[in-house]
C-alpha atoms as a PDB file:
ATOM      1  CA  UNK A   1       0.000   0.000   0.000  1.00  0.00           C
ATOM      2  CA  UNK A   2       0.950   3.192  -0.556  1.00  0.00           C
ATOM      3  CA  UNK A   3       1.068   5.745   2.087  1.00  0.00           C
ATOM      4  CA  UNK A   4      -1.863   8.260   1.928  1.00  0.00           C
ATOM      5  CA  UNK A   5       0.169  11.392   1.820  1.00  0.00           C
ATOM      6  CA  UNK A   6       2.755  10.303  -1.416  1.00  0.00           C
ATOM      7  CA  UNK A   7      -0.519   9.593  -3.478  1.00  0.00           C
ATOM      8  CA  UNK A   8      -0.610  12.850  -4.986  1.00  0.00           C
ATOM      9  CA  UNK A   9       3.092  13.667  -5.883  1.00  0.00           C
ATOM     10  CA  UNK A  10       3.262  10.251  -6.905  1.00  0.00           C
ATOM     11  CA  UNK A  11       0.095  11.093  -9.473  1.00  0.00           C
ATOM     12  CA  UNK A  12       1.980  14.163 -10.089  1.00  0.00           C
ATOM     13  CA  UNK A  13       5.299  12.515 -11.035  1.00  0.00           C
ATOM     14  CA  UNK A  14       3.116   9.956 -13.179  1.00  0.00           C
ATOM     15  CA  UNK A  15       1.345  12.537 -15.454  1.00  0.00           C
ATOM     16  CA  UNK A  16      -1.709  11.410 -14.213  1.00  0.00           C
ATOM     17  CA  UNK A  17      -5.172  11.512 -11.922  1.00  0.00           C
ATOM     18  CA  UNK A  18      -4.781  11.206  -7.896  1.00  0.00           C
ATOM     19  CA  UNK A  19      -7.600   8.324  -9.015  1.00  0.00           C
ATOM     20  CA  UNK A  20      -6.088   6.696 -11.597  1.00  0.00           C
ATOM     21  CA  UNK A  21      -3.484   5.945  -8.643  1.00  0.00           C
ATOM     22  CA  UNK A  22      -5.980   5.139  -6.196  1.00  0.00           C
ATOM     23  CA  UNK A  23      -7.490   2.452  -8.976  1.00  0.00           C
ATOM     24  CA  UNK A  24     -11.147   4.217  -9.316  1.00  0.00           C
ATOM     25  CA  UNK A  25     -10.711   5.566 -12.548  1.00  0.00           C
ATOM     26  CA  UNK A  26     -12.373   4.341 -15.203  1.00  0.00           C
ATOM     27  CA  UNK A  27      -9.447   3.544 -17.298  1.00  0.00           C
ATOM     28  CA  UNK A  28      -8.529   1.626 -14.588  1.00  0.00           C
ATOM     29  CA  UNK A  29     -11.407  -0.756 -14.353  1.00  0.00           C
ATOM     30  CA  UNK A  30     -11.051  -2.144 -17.978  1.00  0.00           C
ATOM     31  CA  UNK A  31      -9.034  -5.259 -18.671  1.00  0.00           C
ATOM     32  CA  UNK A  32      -5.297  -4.777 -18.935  1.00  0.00           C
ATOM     33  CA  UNK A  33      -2.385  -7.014 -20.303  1.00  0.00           C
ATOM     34  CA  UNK A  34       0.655  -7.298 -18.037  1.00  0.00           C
ATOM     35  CA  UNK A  35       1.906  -5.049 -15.857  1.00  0.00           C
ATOM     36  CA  UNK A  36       4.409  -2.895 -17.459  1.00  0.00           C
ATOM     37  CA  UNK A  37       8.228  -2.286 -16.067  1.00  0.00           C
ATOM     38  CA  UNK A  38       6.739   0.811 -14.281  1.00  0.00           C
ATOM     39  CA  UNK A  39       3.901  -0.458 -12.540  1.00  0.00           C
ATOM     40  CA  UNK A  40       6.092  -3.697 -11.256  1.00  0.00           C
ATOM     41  CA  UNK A  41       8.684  -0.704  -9.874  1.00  0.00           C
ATOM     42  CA  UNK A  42       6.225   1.057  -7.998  1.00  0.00           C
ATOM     43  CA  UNK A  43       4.699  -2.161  -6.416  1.00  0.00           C
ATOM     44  CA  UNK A  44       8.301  -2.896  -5.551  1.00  0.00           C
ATOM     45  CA  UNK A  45       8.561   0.688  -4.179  1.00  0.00           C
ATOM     46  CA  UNK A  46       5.420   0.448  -2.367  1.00  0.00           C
ATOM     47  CA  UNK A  47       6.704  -2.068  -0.353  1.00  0.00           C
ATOM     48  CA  UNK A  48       9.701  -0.159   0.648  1.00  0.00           C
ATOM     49  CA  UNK A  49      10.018   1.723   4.104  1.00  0.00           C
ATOM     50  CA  UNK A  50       8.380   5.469   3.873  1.00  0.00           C
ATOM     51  CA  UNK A  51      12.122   7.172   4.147  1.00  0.00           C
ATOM     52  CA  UNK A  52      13.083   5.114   1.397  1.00  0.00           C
ATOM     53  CA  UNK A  53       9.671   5.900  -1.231  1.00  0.00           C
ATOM     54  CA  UNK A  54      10.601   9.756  -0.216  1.00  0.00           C
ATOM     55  CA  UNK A  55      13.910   9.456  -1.348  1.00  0.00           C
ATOM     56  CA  UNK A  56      13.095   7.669  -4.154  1.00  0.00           C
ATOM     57  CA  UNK A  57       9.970   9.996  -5.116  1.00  0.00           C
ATOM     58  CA  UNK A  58      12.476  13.204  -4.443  1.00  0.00           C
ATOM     59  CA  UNK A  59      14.591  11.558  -7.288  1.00  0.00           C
ATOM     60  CA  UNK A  60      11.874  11.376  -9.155  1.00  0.00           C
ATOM     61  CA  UNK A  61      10.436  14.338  -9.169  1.00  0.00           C
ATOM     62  CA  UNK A  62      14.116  15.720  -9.731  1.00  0.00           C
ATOM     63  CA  UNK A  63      14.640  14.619 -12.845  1.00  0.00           C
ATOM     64  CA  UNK A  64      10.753  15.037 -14.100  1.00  0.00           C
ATOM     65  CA  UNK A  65      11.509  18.827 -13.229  1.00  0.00           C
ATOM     66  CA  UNK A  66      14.459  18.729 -14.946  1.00  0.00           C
ATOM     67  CA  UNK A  67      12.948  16.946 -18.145  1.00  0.00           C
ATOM     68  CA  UNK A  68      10.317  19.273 -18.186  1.00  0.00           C
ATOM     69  CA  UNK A  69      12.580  22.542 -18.399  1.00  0.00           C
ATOM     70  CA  UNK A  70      14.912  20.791 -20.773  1.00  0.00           C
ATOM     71  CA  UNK A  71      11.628  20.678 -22.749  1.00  0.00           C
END
């Protein structure tokens, strides 16, 4: 699970809805193939301890910042 509070810079990082995260979205609800490399990392970062998904979501949102002004 992923603590409350990191849902929405996690949507953030992602590019997308705060309930696509959450699963409620409609998109969401249809049938999907396999899980793709990113949504297997994020399980695997859900599991981590909360200092560690900060550090790695402070990483992330580094280098989305610095993609998007590169842009």
């Amino acid at each position: 699970d992923i603590p409350v509070r990191l849902v929405p810079p996690l949507a953030q990082a992602l590019a997308i809805s705060v309930e696509e995260v959450l699963g409620v979205s409609q998109s969401m609800t249809r049938k999907r193939g396999p899980k793709s490399q990113l949504e297997k990392q994020l399980a695997a970062i859900a599991e981590l301890p909360r200092a560690q998904q900060q550090r790695i979501l402070t990483v992330v949102q580094a280098l989305i910042a610095q993609a998007q002004s590169a842009s």
